[in-house]
C-alpha atoms as a PDB file:
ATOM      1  CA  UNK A   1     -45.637  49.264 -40.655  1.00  0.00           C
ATOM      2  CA  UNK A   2     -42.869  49.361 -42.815  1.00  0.00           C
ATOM      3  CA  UNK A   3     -39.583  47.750 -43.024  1.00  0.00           C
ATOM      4  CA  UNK A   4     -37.692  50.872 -42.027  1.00  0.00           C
ATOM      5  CA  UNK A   5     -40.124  51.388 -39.178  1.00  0.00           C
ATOM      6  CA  UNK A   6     -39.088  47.889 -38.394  1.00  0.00           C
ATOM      7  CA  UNK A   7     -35.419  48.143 -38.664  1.00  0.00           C
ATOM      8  CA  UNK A   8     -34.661  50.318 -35.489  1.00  0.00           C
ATOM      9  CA  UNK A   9     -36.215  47.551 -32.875  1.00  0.00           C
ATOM     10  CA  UNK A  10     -34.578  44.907 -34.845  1.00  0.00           C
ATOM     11  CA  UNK A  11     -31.551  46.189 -34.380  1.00  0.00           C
ATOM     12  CA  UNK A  12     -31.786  47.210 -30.935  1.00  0.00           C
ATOM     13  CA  UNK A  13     -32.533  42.889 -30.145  1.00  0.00           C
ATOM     14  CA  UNK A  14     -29.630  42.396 -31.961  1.00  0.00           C
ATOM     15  CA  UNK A  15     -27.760  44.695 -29.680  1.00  0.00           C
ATOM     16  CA  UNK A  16     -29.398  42.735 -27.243  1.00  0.00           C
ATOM     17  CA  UNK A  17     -28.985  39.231 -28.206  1.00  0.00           C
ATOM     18  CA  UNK A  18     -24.908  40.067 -29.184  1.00  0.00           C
ATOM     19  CA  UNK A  19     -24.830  41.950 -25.606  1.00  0.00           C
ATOM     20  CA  UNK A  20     -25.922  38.586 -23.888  1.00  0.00           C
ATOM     21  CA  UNK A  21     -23.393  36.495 -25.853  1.00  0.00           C
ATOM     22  CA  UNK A  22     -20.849  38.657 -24.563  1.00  0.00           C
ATOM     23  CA  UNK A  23     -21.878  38.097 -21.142  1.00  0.00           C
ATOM     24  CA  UNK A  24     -22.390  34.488 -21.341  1.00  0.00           C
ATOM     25  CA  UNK A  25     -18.678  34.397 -22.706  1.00  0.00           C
ATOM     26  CA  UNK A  26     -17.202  36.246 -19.931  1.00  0.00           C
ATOM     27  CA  UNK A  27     -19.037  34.108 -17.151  1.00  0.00           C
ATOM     28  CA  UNK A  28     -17.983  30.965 -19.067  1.00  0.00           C
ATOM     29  CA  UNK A  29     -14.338  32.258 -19.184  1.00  0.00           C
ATOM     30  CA  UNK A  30     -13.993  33.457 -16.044  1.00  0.00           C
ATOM     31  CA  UNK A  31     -16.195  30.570 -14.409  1.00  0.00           C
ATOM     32  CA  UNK A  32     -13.338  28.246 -16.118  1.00  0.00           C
ATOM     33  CA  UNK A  33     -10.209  30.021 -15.185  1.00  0.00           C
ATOM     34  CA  UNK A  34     -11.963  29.507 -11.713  1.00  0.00           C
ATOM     35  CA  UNK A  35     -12.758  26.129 -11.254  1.00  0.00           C
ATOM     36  CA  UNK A  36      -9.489  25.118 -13.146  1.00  0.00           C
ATOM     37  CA  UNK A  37      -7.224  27.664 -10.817  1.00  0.00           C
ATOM     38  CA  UNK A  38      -9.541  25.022  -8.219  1.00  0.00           C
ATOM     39  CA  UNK A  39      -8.941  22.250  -9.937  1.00  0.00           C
ATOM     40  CA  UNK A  40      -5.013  22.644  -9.816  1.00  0.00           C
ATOM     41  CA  UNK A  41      -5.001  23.955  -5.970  1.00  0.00           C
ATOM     42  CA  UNK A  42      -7.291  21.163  -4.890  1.00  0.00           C
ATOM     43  CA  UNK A  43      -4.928  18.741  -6.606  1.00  0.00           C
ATOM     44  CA  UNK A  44      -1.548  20.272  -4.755  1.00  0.00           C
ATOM     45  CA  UNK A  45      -0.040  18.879  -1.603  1.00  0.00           C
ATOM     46  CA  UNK A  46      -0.651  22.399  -0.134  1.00  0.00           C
ATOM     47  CA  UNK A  47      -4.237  21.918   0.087  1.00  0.00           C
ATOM     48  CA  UNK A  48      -3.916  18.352   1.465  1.00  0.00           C
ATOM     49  CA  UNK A  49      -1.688  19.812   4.070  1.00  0.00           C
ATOM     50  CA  UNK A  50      -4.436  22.120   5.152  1.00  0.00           C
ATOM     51  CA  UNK A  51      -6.459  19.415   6.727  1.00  0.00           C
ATOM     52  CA  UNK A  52      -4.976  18.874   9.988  1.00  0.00           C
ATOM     53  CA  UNK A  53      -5.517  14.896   9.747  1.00  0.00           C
ATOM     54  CA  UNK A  54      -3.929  14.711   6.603  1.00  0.00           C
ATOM     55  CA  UNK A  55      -0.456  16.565   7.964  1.00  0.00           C
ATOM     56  CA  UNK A  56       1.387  13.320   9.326  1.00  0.00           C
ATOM     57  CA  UNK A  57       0.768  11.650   5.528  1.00  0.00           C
ATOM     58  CA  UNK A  58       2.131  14.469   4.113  1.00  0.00           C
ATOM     59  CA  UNK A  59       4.795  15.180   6.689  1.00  0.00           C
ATOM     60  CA  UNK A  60       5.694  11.118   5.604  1.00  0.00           C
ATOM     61  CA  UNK A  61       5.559  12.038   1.874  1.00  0.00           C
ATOM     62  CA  UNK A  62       8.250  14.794   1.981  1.00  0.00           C
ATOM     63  CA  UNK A  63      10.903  12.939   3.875  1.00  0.00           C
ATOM     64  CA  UNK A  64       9.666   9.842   1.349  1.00  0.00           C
ATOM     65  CA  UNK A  65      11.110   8.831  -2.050  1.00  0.00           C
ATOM     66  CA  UNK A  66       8.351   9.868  -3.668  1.00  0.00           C
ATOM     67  CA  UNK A  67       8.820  13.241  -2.368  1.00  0.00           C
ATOM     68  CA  UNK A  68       8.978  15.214  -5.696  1.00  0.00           C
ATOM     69  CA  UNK A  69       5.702  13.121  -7.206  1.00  0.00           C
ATOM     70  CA  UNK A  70       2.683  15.413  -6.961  1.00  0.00           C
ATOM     71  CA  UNK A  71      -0.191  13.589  -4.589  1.00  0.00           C
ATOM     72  CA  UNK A  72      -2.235  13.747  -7.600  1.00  0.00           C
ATOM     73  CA  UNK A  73       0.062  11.650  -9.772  1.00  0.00           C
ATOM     74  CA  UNK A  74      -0.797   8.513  -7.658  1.00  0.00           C
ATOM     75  CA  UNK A  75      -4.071   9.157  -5.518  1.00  0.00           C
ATOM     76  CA  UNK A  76      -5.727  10.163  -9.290  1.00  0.00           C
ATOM     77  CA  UNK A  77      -5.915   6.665 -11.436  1.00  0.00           C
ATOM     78  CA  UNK A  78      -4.745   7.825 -15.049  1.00  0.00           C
ATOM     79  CA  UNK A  79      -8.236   9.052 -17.247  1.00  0.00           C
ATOM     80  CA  UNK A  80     -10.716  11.687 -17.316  1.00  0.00           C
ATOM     81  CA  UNK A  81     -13.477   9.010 -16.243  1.00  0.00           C
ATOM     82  CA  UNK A  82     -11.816   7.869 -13.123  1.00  0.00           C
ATOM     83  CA  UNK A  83      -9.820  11.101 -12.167  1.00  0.00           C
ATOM     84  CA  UNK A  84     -13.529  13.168 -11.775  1.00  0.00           C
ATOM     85  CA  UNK A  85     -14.791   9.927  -9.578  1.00  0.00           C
ATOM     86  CA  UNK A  86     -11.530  10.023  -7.429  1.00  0.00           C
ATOM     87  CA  UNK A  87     -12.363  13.844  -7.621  1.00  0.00           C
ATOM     88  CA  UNK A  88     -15.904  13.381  -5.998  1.00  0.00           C
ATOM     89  CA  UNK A  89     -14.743  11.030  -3.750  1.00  0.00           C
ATOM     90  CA  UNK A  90     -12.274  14.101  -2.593  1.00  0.00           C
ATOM     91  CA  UNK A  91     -15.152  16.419  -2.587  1.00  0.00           C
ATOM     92  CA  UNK A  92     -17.206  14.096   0.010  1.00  0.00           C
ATOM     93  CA  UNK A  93     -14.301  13.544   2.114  1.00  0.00           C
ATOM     94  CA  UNK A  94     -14.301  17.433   2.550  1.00  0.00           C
ATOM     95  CA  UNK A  95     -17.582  17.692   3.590  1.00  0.00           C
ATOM     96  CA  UNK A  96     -17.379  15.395   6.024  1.00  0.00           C
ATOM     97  CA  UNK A  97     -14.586  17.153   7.716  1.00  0.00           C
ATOM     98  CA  UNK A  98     -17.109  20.134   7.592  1.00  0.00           C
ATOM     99  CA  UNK A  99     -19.570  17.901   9.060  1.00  0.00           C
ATOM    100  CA  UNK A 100     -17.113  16.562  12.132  1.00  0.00           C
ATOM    101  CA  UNK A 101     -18.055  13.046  10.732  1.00  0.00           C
ATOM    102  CA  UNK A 102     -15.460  11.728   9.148  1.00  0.00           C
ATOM    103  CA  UNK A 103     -12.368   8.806  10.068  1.00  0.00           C
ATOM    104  CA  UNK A 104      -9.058   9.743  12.147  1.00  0.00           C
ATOM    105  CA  UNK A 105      -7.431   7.149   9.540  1.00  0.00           C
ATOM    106  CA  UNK A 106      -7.983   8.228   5.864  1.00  0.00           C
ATOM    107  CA  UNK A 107      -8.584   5.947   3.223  1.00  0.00           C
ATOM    108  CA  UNK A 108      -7.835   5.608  -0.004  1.00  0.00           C
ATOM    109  CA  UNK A 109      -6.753   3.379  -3.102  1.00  0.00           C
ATOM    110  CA  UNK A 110      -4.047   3.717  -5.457  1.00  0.00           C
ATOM    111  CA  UNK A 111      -3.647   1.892  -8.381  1.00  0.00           C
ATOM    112  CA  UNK A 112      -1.308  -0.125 -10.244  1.00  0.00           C
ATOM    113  CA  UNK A 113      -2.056   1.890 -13.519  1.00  0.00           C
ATOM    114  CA  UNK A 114      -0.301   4.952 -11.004  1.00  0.00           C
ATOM    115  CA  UNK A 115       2.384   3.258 -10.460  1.00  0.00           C
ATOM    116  CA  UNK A 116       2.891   2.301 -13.977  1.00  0.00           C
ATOM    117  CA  UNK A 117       1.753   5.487 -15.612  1.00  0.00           C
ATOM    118  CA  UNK A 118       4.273   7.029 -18.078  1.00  0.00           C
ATOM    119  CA  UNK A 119       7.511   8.822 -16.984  1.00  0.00           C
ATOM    120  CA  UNK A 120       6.825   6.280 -13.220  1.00  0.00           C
ATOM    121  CA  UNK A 121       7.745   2.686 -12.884  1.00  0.00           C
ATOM    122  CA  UNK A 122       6.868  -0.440 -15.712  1.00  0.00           C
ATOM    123  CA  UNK A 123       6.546  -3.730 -14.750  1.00  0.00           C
ATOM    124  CA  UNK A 124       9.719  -4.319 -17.322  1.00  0.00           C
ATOM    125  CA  UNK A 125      11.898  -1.529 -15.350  1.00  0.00           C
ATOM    126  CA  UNK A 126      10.818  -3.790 -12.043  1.00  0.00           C
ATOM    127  CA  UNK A 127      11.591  -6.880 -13.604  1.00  0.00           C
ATOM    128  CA  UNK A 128      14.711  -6.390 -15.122  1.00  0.00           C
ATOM    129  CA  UNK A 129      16.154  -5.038 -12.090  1.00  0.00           C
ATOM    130  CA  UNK A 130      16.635  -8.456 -10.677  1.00  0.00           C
ATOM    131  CA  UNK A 131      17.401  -8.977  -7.174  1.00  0.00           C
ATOM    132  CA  UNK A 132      17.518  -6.230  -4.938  1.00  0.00           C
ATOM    133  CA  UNK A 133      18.622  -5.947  -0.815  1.00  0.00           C
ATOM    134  CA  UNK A 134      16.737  -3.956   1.440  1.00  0.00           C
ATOM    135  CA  UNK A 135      16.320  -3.961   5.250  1.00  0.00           C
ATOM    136  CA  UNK A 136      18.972  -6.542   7.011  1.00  0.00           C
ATOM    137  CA  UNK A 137      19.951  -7.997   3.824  1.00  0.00           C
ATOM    138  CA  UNK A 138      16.875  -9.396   2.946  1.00  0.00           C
ATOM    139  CA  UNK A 139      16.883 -10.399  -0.749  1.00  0.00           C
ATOM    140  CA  UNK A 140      13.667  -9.652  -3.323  1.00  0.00           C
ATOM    141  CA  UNK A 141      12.981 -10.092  -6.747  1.00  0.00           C
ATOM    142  CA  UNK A 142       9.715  -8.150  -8.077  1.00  0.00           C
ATOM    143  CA  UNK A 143       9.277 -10.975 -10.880  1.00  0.00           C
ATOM    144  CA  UNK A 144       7.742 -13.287  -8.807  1.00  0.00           C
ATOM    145  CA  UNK A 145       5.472 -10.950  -7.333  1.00  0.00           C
ATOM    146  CA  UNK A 146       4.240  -9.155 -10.882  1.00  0.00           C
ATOM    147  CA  UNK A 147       3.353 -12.849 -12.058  1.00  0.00           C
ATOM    148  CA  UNK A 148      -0.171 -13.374 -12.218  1.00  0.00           C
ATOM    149  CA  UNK A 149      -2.307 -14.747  -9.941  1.00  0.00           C
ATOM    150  CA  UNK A 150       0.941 -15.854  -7.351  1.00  0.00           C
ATOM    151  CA  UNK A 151      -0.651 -18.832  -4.976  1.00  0.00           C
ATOM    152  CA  UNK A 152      -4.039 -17.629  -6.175  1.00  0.00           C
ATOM    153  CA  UNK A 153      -3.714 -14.661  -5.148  1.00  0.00           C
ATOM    154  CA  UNK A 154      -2.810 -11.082  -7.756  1.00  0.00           C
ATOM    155  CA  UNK A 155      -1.192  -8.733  -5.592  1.00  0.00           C
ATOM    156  CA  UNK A 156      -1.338  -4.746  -6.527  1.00  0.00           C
ATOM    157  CA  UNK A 157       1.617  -2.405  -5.863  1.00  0.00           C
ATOM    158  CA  UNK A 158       0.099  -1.701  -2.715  1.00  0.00           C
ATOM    159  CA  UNK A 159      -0.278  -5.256  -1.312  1.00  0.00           C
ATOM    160  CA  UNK A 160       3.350  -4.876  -0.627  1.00  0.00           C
ATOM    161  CA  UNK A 161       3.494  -1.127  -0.755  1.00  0.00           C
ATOM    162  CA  UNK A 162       1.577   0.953   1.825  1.00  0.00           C
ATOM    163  CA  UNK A 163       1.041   3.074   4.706  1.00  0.00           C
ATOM    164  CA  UNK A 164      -0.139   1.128   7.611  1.00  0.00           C
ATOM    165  CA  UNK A 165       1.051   3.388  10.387  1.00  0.00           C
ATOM    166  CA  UNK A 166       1.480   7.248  10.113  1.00  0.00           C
ATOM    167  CA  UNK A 167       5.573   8.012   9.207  1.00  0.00           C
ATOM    168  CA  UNK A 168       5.761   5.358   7.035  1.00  0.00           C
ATOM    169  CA  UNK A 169       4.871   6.570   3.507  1.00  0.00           C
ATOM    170  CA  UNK A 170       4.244   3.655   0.675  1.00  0.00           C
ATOM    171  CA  UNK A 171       7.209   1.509   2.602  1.00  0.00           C
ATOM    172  CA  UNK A 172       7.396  -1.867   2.076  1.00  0.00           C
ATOM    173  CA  UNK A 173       5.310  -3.221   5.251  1.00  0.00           C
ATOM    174  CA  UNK A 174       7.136  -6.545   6.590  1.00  0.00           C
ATOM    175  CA  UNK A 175       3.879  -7.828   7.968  1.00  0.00           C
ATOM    176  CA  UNK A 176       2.676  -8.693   4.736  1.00  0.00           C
ATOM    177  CA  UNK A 177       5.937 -10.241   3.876  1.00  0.00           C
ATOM    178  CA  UNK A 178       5.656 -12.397   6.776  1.00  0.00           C
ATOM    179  CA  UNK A 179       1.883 -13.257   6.493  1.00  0.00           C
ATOM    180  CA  UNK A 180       2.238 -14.741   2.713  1.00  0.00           C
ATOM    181  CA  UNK A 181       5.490 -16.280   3.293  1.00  0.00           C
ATOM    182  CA  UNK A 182       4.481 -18.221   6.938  1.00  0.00           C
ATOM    183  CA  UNK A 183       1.076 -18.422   7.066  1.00  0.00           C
ATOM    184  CA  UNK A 184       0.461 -22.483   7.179  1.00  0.00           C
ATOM    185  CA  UNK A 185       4.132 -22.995   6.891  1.00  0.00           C
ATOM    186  CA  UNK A 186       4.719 -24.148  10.736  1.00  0.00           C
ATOM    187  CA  UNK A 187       4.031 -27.387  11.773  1.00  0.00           C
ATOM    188  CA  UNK A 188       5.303 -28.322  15.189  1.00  0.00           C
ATOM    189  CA  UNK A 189       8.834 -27.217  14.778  1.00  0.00           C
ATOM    190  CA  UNK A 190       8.980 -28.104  10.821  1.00  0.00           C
ATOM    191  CA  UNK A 191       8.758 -24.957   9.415  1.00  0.00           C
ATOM    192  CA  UNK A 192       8.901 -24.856   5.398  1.00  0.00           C
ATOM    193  CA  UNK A 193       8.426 -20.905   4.396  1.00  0.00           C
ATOM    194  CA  UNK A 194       7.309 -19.944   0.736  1.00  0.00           C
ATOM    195  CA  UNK A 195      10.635 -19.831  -0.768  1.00  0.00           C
ATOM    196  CA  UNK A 196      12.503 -21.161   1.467  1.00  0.00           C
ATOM    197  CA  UNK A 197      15.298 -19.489   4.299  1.00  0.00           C
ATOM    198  CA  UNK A 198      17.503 -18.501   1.673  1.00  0.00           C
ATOM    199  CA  UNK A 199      15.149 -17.526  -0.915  1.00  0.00           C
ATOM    200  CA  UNK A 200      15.079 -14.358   1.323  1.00  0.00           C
ATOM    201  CA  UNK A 201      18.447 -14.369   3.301  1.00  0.00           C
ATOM    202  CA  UNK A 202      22.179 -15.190   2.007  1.00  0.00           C
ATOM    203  CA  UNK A 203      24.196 -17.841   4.274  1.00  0.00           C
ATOM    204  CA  UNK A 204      26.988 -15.727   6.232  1.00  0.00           C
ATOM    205  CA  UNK A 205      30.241 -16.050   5.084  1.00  0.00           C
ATOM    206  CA  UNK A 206      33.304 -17.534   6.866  1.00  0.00           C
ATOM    207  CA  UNK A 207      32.852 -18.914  10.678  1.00  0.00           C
ATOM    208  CA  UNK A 208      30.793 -17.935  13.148  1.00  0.00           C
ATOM    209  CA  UNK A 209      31.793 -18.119  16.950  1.00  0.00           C
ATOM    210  CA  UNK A 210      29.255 -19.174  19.380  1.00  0.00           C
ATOM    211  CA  UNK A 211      31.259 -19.909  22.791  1.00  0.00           C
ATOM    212  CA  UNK A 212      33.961 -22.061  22.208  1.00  0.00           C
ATOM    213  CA  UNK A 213      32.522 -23.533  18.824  1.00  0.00           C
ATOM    214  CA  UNK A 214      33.136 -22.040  15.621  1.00  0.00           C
ATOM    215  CA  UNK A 215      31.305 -23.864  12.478  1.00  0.00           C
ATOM    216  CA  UNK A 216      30.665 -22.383   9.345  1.00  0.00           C
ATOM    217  CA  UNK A 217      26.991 -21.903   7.556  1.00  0.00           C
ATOM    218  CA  UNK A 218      27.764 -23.272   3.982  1.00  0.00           C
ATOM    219  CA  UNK A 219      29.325 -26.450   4.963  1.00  0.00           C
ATOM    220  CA  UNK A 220      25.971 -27.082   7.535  1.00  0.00           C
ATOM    221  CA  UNK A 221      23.667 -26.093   4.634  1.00  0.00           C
ATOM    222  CA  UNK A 222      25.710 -28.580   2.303  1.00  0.00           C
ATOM    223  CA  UNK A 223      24.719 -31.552   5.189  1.00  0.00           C
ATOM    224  CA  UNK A 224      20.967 -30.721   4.445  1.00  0.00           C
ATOM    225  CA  UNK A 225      21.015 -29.639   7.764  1.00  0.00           C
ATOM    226  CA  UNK A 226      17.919 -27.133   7.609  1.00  0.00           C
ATOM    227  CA  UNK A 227      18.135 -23.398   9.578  1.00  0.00           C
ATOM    228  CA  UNK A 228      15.089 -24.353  11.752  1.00  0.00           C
ATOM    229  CA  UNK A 229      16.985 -27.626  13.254  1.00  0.00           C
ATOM    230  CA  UNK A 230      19.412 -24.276  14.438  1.00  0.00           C
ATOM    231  CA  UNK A 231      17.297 -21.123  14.356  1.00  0.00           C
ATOM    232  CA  UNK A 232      14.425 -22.259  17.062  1.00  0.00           C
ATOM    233  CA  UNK A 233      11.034 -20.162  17.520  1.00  0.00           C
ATOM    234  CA  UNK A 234      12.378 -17.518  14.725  1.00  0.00           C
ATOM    235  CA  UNK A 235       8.300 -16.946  13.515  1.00  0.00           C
ATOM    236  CA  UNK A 236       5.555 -16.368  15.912  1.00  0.00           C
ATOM    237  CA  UNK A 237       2.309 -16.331  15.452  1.00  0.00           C
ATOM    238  CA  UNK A 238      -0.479 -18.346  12.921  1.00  0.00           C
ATOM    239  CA  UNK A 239      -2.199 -15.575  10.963  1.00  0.00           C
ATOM    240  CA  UNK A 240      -5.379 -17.143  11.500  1.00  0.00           C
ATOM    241  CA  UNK A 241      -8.349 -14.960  10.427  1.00  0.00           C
ATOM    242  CA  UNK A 242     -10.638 -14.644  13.013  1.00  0.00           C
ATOM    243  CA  UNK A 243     -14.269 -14.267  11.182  1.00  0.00           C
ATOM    244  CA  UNK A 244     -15.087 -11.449  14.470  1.00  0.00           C
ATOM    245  CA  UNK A 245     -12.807  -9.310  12.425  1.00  0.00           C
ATOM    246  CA  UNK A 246     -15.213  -9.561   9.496  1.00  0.00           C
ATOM    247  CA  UNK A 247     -17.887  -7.427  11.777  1.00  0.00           C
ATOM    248  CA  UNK A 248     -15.513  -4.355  12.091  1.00  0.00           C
ATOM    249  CA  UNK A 249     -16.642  -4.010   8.255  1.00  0.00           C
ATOM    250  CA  UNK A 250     -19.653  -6.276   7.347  1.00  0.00           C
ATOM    251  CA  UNK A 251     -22.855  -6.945   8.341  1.00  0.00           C
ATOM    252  CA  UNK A 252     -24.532  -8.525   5.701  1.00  0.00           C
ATOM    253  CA  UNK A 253     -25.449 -12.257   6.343  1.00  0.00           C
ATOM    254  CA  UNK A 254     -24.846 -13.144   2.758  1.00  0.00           C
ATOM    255  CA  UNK A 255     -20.947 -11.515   2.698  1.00  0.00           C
ATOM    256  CA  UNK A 256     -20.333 -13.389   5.954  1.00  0.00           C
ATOM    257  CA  UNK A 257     -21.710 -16.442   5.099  1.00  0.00           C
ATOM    258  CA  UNK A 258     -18.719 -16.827   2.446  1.00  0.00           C
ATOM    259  CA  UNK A 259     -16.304 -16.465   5.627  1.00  0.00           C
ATOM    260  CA  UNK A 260     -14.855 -19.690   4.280  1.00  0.00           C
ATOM    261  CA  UNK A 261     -14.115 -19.215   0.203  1.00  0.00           C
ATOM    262  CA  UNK A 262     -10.638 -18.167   0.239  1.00  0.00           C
ATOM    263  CA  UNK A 263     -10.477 -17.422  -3.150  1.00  0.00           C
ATOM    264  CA  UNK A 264     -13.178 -14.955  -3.289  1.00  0.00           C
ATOM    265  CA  UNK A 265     -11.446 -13.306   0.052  1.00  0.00           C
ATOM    266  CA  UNK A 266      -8.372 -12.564  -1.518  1.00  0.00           C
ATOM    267  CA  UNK A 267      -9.903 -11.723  -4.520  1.00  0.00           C
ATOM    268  CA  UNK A 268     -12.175  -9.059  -2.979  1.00  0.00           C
ATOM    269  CA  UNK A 269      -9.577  -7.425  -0.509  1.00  0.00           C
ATOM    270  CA  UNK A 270      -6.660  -8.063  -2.178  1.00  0.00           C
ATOM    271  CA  UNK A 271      -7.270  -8.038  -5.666  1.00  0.00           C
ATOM    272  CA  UNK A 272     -10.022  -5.298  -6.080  1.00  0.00           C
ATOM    273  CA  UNK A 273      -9.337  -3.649  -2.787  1.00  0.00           C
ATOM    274  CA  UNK A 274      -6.264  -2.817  -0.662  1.00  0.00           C
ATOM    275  CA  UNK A 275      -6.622  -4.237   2.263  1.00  0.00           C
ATOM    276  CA  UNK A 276      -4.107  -4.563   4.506  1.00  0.00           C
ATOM    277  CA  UNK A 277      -3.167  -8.277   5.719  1.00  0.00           C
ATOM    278  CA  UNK A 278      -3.707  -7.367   9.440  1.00  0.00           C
ATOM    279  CA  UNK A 279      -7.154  -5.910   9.027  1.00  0.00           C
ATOM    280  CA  UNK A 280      -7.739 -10.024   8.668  1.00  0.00           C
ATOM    281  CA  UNK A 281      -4.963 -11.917   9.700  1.00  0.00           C
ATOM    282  CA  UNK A 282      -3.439 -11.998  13.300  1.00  0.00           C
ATOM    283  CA  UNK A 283       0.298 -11.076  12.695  1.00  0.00           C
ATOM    284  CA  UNK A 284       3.062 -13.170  12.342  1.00  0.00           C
ATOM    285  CA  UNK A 285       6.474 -12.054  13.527  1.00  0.00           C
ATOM    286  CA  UNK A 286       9.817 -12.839  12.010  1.00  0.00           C
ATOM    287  CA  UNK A 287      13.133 -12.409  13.910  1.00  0.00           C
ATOM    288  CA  UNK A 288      15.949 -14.283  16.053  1.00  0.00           C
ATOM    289  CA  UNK A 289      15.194 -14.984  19.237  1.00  0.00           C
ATOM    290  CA  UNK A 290      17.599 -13.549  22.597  1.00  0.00           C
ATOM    291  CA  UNK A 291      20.520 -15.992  22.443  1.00  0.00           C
ATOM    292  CA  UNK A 292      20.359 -18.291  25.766  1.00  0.00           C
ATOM    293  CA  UNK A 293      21.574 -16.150  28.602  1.00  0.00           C
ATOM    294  CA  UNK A 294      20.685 -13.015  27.454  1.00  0.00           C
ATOM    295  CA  UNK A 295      17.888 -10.969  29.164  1.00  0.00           C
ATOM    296  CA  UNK A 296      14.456 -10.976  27.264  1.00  0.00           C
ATOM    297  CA  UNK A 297      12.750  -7.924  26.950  1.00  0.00           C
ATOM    298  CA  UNK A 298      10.604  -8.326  30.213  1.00  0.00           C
ATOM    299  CA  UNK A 299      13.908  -8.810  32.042  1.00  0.00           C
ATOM    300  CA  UNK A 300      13.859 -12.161  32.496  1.00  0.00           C
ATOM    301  CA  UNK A 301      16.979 -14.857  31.472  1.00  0.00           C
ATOM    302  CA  UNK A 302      16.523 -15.598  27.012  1.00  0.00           C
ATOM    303  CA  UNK A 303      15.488 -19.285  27.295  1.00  0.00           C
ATOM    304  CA  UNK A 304      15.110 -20.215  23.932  1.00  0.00           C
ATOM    305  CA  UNK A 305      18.744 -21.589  21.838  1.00  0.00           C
ATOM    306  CA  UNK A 306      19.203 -19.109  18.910  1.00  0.00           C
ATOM    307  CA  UNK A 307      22.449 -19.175  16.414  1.00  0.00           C
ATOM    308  CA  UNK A 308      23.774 -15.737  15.468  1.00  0.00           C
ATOM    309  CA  UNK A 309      22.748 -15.322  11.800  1.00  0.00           C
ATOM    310  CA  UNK A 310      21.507 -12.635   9.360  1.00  0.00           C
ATOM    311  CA  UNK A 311      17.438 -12.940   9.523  1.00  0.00           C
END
């Protein structure tokens, strides 16, 4: 057979080959435009919104100050690597909402490098913002906070940070304020907070009128009169861990046998993970007492002596 008997079927697997090419190319192109048209619905709050337990955390983001960040920008840790594992993650909390097994309370992490990605927040832009007010004039510096390891402990962004209840979207949670500033700071009706009273709160200005007596913070601060010897039963609560409360997520003998190493506790939930303080610790509350006289809130006569002040 010669070469020019040859050349006909030669070039008809040419055809052939170049005709398969082609196809591959348009299945690879329009497979891509697919899965990244996909990519960038999955990642929009539109198709968070469309699972109906996910609508009260996005209801809370819109009214939020992060409103006009993209749920993406901090649910998504900065990288390729860890962007496709949050991505998988995503893709098995779908299926169990197709499977009717998963949680009424979602879960999920977000990281400092989030918080601190480029065009967000720096730990420099935190720090040199000093001392800020929020709440009922509650004073807070983010230096402290940022340094490392503060009391043995690292906190994240979120240890501070979070959504504990629905409506309340990456808020500053006062429970965790309370639990590192009071817990093991009571003792009998000493009371000697992380920080001190007015590390957090300002002395009022000018006199104060209770009754007939008028006296005036500063000058009873100048005395070394502390505010407990005035401000009586103002936190409640230990924020004792009770080790039952490891069971709701261990059961390991080996993890619960290290109930006592506080270090690695922290470390673990606080550090690596974030866990809220009250999935441990029983809460401690923080506030002024009913003045004596005044009706508690089951209706019966305030009992306890309590000085009007800013707390």
């Amino acid at each position: 057979m010669t070469d020019r008997e040859e050349s006909p079927a030669a070039r008809r697997r040419v055809h052939r080959r170049r005709a398969v090419w082609i196809v591959l190319a348009i299945v690879l192109v329009v497979g891509g435009a697919a899965l990244t048209g996909l990519w960038h619905v999955s990642a929009s709050p539109q198709f968070c919104n469309s699972c109906h337990i996910m609508r009260p955390y996005v209801q809370a983001w819109k009214v939020s100050k992060h409103h006009d960040v993209a749920c993406v920008q901090c649910h998504y840790p900065p990288g390729l690597r860890d962007t496709l594992w949050v991505k998988f993650q995503a893709i098995s909390q779908v299926a169990k909402w197709a499977t009717q097994t998963y949680s009424s309370k979602p879960f999920a992490v977000v990281e400092d490098a989030s918080c601190f990605r480029s065009g967000c927040h720096s730990p420099a832009q935190l720090e040199s913002r000093g001392v800020l007010t929020f709440g009922r004039g509650v004073r807070f510096d983010h230096r402290p906070h940022l340094e490392s390891a503060k009391m043995g402990r690292q906190l994240r962004c979120t240890s501070c940070h979070s959504q504990i209840v629905v409506g309340k979207h990456f808020e500053v949670a006062t429970s965790t304020c309370f639990t590192c500033h009071f817990k093991g700071t009571k003792n009998g009706r000493e009371l000697t907070p992380v920080a001190g009273c007015t590390g957090c709160h300002e002395l009022p200005k000018g006199e104060i009128a209770v009754s007939s007596i008028k006296f005036n913070h500063a000058q009873i601060a100048q005395r070394g009169v502390s505010c407990e010897k005035c401000h009586l039963n103002v936190v409640e609560g230990d924020g004792d861990v009770p080790r039952e409360r490891c069971l709701t997520c261990h059961n390991q003998p080996e993890k619960l046998d290290r109930y006592t190493d506080r270090a690695l506790l922290h470390s673990a939930h606080v550090t690596e993970r974030t866990i809220s303080c009250t999935r441990c610790h029983t809460e401690i509350k923080h506030r002024l007492p009913p003045p004596v006289g005044v009706p508690s809130a089951q209706g019966e006569p305030g009992t306890r002596l309590a000085m009007p002040g800013r707390r």
